[in-house]
Protein backbone atom coordinates (compact mmCIF):
# COMPACT_ATOMS: atom_id res chain seq x y z
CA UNK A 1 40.54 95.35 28.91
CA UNK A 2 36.83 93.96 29.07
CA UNK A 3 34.33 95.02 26.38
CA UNK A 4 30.59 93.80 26.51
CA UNK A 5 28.67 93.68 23.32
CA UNK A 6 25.30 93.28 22.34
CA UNK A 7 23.19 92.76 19.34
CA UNK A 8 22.05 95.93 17.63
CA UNK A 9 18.73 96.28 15.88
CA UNK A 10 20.83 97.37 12.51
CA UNK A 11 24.25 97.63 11.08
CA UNK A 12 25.06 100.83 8.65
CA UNK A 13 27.81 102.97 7.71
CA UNK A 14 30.42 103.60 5.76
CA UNK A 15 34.28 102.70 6.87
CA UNK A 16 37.47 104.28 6.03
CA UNK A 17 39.59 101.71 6.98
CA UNK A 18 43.44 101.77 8.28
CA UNK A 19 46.30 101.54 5.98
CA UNK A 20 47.28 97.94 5.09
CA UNK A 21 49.60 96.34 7.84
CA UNK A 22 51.19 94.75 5.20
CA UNK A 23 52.20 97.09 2.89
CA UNK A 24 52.98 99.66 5.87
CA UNK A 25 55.71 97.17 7.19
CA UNK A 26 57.27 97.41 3.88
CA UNK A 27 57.39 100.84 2.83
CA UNK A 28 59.36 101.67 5.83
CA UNK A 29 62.01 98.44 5.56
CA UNK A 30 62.40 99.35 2.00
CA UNK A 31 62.21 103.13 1.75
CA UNK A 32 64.82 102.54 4.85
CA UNK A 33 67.14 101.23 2.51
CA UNK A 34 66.41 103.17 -0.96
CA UNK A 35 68.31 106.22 -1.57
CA UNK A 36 66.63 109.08 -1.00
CA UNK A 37 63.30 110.43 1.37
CA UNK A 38 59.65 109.28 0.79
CA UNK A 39 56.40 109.96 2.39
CA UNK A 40 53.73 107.48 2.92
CA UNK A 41 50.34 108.39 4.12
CA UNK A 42 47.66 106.22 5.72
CA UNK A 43 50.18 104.15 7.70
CA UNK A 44 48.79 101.75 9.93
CA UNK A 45 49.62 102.91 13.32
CA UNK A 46 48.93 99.62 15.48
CA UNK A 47 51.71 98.28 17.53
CA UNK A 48 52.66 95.83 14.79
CA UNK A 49 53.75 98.60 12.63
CA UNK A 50 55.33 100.95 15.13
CA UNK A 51 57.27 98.06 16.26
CA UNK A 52 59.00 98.12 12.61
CA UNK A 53 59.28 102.12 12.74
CA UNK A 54 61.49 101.38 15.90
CA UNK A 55 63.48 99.00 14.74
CA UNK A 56 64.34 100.85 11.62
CA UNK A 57 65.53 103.72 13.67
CA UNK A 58 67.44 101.52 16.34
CA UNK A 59 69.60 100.97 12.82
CA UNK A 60 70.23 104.58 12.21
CA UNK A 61 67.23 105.55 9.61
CA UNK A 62 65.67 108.83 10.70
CA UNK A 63 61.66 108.61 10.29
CA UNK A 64 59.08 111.18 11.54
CA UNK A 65 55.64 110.66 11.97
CA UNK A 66 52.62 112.83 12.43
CA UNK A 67 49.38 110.83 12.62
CA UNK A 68 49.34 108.85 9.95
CA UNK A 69 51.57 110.27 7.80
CA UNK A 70 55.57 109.13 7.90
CA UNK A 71 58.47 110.10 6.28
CA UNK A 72 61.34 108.13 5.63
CA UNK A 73 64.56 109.51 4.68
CA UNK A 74 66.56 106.37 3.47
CA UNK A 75 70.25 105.49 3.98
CA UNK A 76 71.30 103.33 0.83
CA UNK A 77 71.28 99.40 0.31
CA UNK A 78 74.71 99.68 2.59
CA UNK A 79 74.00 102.75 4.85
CA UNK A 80 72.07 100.64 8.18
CA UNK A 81 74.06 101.02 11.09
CA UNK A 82 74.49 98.56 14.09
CA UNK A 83 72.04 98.62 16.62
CA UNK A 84 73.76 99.00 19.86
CA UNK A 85 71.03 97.63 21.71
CA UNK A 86 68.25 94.26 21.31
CA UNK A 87 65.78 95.16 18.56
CA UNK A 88 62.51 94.10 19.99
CA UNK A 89 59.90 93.31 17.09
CA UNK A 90 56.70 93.24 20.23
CA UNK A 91 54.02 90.88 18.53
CA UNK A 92 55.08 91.44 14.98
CA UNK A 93 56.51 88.31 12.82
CA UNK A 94 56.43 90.31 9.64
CA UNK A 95 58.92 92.59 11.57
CA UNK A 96 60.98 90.12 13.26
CA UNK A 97 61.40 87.83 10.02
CA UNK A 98 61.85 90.69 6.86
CA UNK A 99 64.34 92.46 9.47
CA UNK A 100 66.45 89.23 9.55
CA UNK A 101 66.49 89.03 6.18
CA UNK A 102 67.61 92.63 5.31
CA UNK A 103 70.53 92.39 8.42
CA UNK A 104 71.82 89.33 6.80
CA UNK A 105 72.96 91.06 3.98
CA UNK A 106 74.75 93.68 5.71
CA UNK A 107 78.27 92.89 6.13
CA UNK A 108 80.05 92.77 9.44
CA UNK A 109 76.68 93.70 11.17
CA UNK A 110 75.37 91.92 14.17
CA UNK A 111 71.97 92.53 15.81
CA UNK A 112 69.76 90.35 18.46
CA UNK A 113 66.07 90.32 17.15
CA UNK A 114 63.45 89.52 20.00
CA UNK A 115 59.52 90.26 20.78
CA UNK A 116 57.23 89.44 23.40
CA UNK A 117 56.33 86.14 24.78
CA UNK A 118 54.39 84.88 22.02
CA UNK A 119 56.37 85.50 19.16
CA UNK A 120 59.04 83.76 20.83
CA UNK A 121 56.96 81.10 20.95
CA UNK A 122 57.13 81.02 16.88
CA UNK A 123 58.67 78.29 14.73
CA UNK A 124 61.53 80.92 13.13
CA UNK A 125 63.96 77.88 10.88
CA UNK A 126 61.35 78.52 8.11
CA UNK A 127 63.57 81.77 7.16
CA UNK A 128 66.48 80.69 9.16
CA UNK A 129 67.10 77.53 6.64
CA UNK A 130 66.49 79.42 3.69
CA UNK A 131 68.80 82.25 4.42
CA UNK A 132 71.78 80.23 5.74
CA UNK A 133 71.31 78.55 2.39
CA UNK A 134 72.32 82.18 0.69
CA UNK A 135 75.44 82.36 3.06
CA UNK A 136 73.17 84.15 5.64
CA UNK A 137 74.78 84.05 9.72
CA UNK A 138 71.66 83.29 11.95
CA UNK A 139 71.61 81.42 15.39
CA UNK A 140 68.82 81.62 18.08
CA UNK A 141 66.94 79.32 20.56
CA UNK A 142 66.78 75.57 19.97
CA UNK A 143 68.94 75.55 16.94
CA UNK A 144 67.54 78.63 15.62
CA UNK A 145 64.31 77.95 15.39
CA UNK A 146 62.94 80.58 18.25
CA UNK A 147 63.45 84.18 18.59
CA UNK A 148 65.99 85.82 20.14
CA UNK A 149 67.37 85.37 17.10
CA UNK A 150 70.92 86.55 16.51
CA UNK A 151 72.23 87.32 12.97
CA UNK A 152 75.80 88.11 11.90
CA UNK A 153 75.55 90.10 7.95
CA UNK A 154 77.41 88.21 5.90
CA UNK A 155 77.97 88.24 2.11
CA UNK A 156 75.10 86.45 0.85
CA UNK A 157 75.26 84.49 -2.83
CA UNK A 158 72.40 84.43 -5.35
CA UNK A 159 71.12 80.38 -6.31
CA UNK A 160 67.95 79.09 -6.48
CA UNK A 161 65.22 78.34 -3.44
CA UNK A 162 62.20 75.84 -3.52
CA UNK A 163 59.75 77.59 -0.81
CA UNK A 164 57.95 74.81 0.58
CA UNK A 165 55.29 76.35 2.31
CA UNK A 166 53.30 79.45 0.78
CA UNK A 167 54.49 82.18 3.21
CA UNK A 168 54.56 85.57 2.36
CA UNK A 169 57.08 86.31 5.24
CA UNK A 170 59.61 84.20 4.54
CA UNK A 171 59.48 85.03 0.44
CA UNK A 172 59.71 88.68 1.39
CA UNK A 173 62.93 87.84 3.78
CA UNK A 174 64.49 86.22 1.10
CA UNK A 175 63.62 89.05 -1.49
CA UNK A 176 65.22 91.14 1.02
CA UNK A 177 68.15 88.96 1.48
CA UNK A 178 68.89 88.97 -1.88
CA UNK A 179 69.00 92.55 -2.19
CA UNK A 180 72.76 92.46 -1.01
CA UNK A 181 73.59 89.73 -2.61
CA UNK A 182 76.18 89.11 -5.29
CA UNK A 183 74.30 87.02 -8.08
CA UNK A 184 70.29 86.50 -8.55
CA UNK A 185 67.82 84.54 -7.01
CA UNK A 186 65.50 82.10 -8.20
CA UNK A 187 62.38 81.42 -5.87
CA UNK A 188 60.30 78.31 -6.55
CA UNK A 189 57.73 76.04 -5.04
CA UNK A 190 55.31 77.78 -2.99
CA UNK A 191 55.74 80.98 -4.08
CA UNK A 192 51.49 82.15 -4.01
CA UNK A 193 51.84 83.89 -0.78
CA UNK A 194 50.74 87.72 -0.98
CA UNK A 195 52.84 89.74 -3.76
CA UNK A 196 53.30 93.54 -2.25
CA UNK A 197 57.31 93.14 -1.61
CA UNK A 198 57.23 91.95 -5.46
CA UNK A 199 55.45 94.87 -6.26
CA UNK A 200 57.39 97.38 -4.18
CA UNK A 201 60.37 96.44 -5.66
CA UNK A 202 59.57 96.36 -8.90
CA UNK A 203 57.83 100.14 -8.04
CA UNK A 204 61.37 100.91 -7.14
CA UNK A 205 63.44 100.12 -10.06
CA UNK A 206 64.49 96.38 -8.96
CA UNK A 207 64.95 94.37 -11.79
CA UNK A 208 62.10 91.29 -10.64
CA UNK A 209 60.32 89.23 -13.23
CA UNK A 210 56.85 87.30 -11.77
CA UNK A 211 56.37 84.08 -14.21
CA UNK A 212 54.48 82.03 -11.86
CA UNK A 213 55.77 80.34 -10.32
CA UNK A 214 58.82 81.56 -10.76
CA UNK A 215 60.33 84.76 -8.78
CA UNK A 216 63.56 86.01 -10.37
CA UNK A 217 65.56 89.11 -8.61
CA UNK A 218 68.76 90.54 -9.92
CA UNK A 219 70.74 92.43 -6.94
CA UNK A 220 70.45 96.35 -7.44
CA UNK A 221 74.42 96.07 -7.53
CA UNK A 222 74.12 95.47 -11.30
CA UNK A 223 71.67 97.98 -11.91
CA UNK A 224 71.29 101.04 -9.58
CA UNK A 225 70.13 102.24 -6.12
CA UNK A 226 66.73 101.76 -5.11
CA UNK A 227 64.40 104.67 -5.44
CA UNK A 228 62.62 105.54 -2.65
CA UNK A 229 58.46 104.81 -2.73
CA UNK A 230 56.04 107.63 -1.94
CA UNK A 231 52.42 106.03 -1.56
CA UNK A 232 49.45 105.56 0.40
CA UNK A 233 49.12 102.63 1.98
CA UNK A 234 45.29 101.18 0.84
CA UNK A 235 42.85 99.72 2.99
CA UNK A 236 43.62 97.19 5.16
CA UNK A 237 41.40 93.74 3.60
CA UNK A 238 41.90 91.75 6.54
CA UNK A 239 40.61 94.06 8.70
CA UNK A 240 37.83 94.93 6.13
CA UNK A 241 36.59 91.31 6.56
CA UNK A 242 35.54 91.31 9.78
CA UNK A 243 32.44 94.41 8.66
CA UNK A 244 31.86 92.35 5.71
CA UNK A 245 31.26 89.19 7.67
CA UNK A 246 29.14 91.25 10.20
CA UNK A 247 26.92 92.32 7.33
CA UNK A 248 26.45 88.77 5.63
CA UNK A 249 25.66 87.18 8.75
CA UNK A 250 23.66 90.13 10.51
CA UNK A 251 19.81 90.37 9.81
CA UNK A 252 19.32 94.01 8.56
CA UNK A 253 22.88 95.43 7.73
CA UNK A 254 24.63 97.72 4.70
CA UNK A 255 28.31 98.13 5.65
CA UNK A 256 30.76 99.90 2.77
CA UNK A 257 34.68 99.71 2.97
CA UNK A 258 36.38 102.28 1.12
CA UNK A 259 39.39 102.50 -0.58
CA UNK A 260 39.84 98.67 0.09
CA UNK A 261 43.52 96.83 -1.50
CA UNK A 262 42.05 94.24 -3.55
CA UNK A 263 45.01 92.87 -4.75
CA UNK A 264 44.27 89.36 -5.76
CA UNK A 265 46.54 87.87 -3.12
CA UNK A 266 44.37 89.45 -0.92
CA UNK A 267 40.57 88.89 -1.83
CA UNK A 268 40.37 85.85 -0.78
CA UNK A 269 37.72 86.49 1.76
CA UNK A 270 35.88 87.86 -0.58
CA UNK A 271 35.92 84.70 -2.86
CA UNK A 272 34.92 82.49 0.28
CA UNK A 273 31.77 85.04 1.03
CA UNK A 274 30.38 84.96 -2.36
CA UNK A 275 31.07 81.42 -2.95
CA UNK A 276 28.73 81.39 0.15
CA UNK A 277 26.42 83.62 -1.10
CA UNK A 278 27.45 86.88 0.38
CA UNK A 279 25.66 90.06 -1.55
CA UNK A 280 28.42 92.05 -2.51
CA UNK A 281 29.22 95.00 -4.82
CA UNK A 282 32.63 95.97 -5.33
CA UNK A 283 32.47 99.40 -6.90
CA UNK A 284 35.34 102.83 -7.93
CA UNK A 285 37.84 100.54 -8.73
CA UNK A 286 41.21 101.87 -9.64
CA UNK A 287 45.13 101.66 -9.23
CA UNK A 288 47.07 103.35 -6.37
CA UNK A 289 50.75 103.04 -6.49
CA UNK A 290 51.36 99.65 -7.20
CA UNK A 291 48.12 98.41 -5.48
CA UNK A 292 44.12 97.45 -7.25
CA UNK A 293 41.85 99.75 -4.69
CA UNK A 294 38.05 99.69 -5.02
CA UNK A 295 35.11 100.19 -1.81
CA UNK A 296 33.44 96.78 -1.50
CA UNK A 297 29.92 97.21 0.20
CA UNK A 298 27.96 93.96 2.11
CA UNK A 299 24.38 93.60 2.56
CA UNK A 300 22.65 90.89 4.65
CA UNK A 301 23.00 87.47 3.20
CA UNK A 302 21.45 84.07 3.25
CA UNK A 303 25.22 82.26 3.66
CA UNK A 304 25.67 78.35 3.36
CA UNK A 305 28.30 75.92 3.95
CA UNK A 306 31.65 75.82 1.35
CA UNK A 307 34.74 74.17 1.28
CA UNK A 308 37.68 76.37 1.45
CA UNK A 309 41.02 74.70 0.97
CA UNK A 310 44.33 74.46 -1.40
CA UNK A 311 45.35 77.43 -3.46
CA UNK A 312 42.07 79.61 -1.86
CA UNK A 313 43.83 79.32 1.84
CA UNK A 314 47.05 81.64 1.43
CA UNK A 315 44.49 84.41 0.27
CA UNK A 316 42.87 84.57 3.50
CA UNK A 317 44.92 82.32 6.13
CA UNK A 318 44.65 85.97 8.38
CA UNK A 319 40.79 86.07 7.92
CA UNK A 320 40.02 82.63 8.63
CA UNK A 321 39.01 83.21 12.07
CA UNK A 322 36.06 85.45 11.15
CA UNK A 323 35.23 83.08 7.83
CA UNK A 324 34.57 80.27 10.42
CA UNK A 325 32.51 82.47 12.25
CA UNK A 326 30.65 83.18 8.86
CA UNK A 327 30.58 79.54 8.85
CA UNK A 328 29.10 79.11 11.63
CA UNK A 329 26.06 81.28 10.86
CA UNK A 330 25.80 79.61 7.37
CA UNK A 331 23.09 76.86 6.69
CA UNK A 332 25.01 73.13 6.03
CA UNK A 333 28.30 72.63 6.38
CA UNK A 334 31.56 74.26 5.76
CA UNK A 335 35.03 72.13 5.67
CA UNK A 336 38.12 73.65 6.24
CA UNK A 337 41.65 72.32 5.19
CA UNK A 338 45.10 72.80 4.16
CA UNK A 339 45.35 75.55 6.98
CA UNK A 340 47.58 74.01 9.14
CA UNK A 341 49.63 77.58 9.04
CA UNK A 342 46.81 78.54 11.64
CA UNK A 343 48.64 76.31 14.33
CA UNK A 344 51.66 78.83 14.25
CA UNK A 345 50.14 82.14 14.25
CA UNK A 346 50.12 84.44 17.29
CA UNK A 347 47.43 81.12 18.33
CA UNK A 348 47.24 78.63 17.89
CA UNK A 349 44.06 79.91 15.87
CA UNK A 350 42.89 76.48 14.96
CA UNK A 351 42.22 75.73 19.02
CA UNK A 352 41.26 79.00 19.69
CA UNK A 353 38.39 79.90 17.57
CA UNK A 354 36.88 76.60 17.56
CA UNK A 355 36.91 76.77 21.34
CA UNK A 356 35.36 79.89 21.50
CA UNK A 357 32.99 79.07 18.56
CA UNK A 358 31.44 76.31 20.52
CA UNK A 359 31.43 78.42 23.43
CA UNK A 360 29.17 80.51 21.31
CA UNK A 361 26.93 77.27 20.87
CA UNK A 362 27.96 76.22 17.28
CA UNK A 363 28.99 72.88 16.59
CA UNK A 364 33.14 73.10 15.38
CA UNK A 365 34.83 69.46 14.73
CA UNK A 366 38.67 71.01 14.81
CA UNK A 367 41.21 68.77 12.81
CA UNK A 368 45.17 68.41 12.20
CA UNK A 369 45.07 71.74 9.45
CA UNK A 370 41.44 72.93 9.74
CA UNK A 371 38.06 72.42 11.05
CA UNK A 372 34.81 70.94 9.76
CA UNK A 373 31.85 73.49 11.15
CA UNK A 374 27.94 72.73 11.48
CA UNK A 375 25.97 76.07 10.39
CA UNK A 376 22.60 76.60 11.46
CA UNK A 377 23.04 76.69 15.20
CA UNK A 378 21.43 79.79 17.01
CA UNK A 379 24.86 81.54 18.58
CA UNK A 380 24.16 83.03 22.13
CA UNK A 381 26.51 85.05 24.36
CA UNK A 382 29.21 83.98 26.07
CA UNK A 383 32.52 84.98 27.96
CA UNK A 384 35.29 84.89 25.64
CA UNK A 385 38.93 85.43 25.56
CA UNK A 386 41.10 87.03 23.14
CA UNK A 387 44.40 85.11 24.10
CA UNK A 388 46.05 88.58 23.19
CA UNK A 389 45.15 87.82 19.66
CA UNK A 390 43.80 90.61 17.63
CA UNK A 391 42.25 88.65 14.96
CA UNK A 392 40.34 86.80 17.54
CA UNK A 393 39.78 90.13 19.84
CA UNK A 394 37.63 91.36 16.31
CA UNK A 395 36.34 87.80 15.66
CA UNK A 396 34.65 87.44 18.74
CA UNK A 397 33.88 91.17 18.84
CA UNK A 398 31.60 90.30 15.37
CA UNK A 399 30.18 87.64 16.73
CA UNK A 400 28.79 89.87 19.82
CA UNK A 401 26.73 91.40 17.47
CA UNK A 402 24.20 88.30 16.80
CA UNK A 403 24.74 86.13 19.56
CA UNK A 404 21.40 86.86 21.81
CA UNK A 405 21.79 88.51 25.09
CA UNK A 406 25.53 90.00 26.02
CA UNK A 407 28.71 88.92 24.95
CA UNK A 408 32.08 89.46 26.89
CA UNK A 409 34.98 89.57 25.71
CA UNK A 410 38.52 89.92 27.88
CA UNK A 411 41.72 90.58 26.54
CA UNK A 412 40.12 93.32 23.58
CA UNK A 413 43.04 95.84 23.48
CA UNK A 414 44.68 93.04 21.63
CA UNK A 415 42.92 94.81 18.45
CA UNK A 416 45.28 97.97 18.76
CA UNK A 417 47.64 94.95 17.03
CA UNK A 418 46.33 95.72 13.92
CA UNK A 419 43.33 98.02 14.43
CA UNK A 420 43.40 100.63 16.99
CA UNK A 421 40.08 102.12 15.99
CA UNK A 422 38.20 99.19 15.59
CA UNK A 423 35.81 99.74 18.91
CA UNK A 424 35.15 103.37 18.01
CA UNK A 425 33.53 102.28 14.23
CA UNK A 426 31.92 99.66 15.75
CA UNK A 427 30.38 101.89 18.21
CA UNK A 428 29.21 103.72 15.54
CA UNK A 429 28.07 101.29 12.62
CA UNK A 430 26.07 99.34 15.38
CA UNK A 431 22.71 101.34 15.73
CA UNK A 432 21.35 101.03 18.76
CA UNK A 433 23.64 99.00 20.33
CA UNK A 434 25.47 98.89 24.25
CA UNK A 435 28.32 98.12 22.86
């Protein structure tokens, strides 16, 4: 799929955006397993999440789904039933890895977990280790660190875990772990990854107790069944960043994102942007389930060059793509580090966008867990390539709209990923425009 884009004179509107991909992954794995039904409504409906809808059913959970509305009428901690076939996760880690971590726990199950070609190609030991550590059964390809991955339930023991790398995924596959497990866990270390599963949990009468950063869960076996979660999933911020980088760094825009999560694992693209002197108004803030939601509305900015490293980089490792575009558009220069998670993601998103950045004519230095990026350059249009990544599909999609003459861009149904309508609103919000 080819899409051609163009500068438009102006950039207005106001976005609804999708439900959270994060949060939509898991209110169906745990509502799956809580006792009782539950309705949750602005699911994300891009293949990521449909991939976890139809995995959850391979194991005997009945869900129905109209739009973007899905109910899911759970089975009990103990009620999943062996697949009888290969679950296939498509392009979704979050899938691929919480899944493992729930099917470890279930005794005398077995199921083969697989995707497509490129999450094959991801480094999978980071929640293989840790789970065999709680008694977990997982093999797969060279010595289980690649997908297929094959896990055998076991009965999984409490303990204590130092997470070495900040990793939202393989916390939450631990947290899932130790739902069927037969003392508590302790989770240490790196534990500053995005907090939803510890919110769901606790939403669902799990006894969990945050102390950063220390994670403590006691199994629901000494307490009672989960209740299921009815909620609406917020608005998506990592898909949110890519309007508010196109207003910053466009020359007459006003884009407003309603309804956006701004949970503080979450904003950190918003820190980076006003930090580099983004105008933005965050505004109707409240609480929805378990989740801060506000509308966050960008004007045209004046950006220059930051520094965005250490504790700042787990709050926005999905958004960096776009922030180095920002970057690029910025005046001095902006220094990227401690992102070396970047190499492993459906990308190797460190090559990637600083490939297609200097495509674009900026000047992008990448390094070992970053990249060091010259602002000021005039961007002009190029032929780009997604590499079937969605994040880069929207990055480059941004960036169309103040490069000068027409930019191309092959490989942009990767966005249905995460985004499905994501050409439609920007069809709309860009006045003007051929895109």
């Amino acid at each position: 799929m080819v899409y051609i884009i163009t500068p438009p004179h102006r950039l207005r509107g106001t976005i609804e955006l999708p439900g959270d991909k994060s949060i939509s992954h898991r209110a169906i794995l745990l509502n799956a397993v809580a006792s009782g039904s539950a309705e949750i409504t602005n699911f994300l409906t891009g293949a990521d999440c449909l991939s976890t809808i139809a995995c959850v059913q391979a194991l005997g959970v009945r869900i129905e789904r109209q739009g973007t509305t899905v109910r899911v009428d759970g089975v009990g901690l103990r009620g999943l039933r062996e697949p009888v076939d290969v679950l296939d996760c498509g392009n979704s880690g979050t899938t691929l890895r919480l899944l493992a971590g729930m099917i470890a726990g279930q005794e005398g199950m077995f199921a083969v977990l697989t995707g497509d070609s490129s999450l094959r190609s991801r480094p999978q030991q980071r929640i293989v280790a840790p789970l065999r550590a709680l008694g977990a059964s997982l093999d797969g390809r060279r010595q289980g660190n690649y997908a297929p991955l094959a896990v055998r339930g076991a009965h999984l023991h409490g303990g204590a875990y130092e997470l070495p790398i900040a990793s939202a995924q393989v916390k939450s596959a631990l947290l899932l772990a130790a739902l069927f497990g037969d003392a508590p866990l302790t989770l240490t270390g790196r534990t500053d990854g995005r907090d939803h599963t510890e919110r769901m949990l606790a939403a669902m009468g799990v006894e969990i107790t945050v102390d950063m950063p220390v994670i403590r869960l006691m199994p629901p076996v000494y307490s009672h069944a989960l209740r299921p979660l009815s909620l609406r999933a917020p608005g998506d911020p990592s898909s949110a960043a890519f309007w508010w980088v196109a207003a910053a760094i466009h020359p007459d825009a006003e884009l407003t994102t309603t309804g956006v999560c701004l949970n503080p694992t979450r904003t950190g693209a918003l820190d980076a942007l006003r930090a580099m002197g983004a105008q933005i108004e965050v505004t109707n803030q409240r609480v929805e389930g378990s989740e801060p939601v506000g509308d966050v509305t960008v004007r045209s900015s004046q950006l220059r060059g930051i520094t965005i490293e250490g504790a700042l980089i787990p709050r926005l490792i999905d958004e960096l793509p776009v922030l180095a575009l920002a970057a690029a558009c910025a005046e001095g220069e902006t220094i990227i580090r401690d992102a070396q998670e970047l190499r492993v993601k459906e990308t190797d998103r460190i090559a990637t966008a600083a490939s297609g950045l200097t495509a674009l004519g900026a000047t992008v230095e990448p390094t070992s867990d970053g990249m060091i990026i010259s602002g000021g350059a005039r961007l002009r249009g190029t032929s780009l390539d997604s590499h079937g990544d969605h994040r880069l599909a929207m990055t480059w999609a941004i960036a169309g709209l103040v490069a000068s003459g027409e930019t191309t861009l092959r490989g942009a149904g990767a966005v249905d990923v995460s985004y499905p309508e994501f050409w439609s609103v920007l069809a709309r919000v860009a006045e003007r425009s051929n895109v």
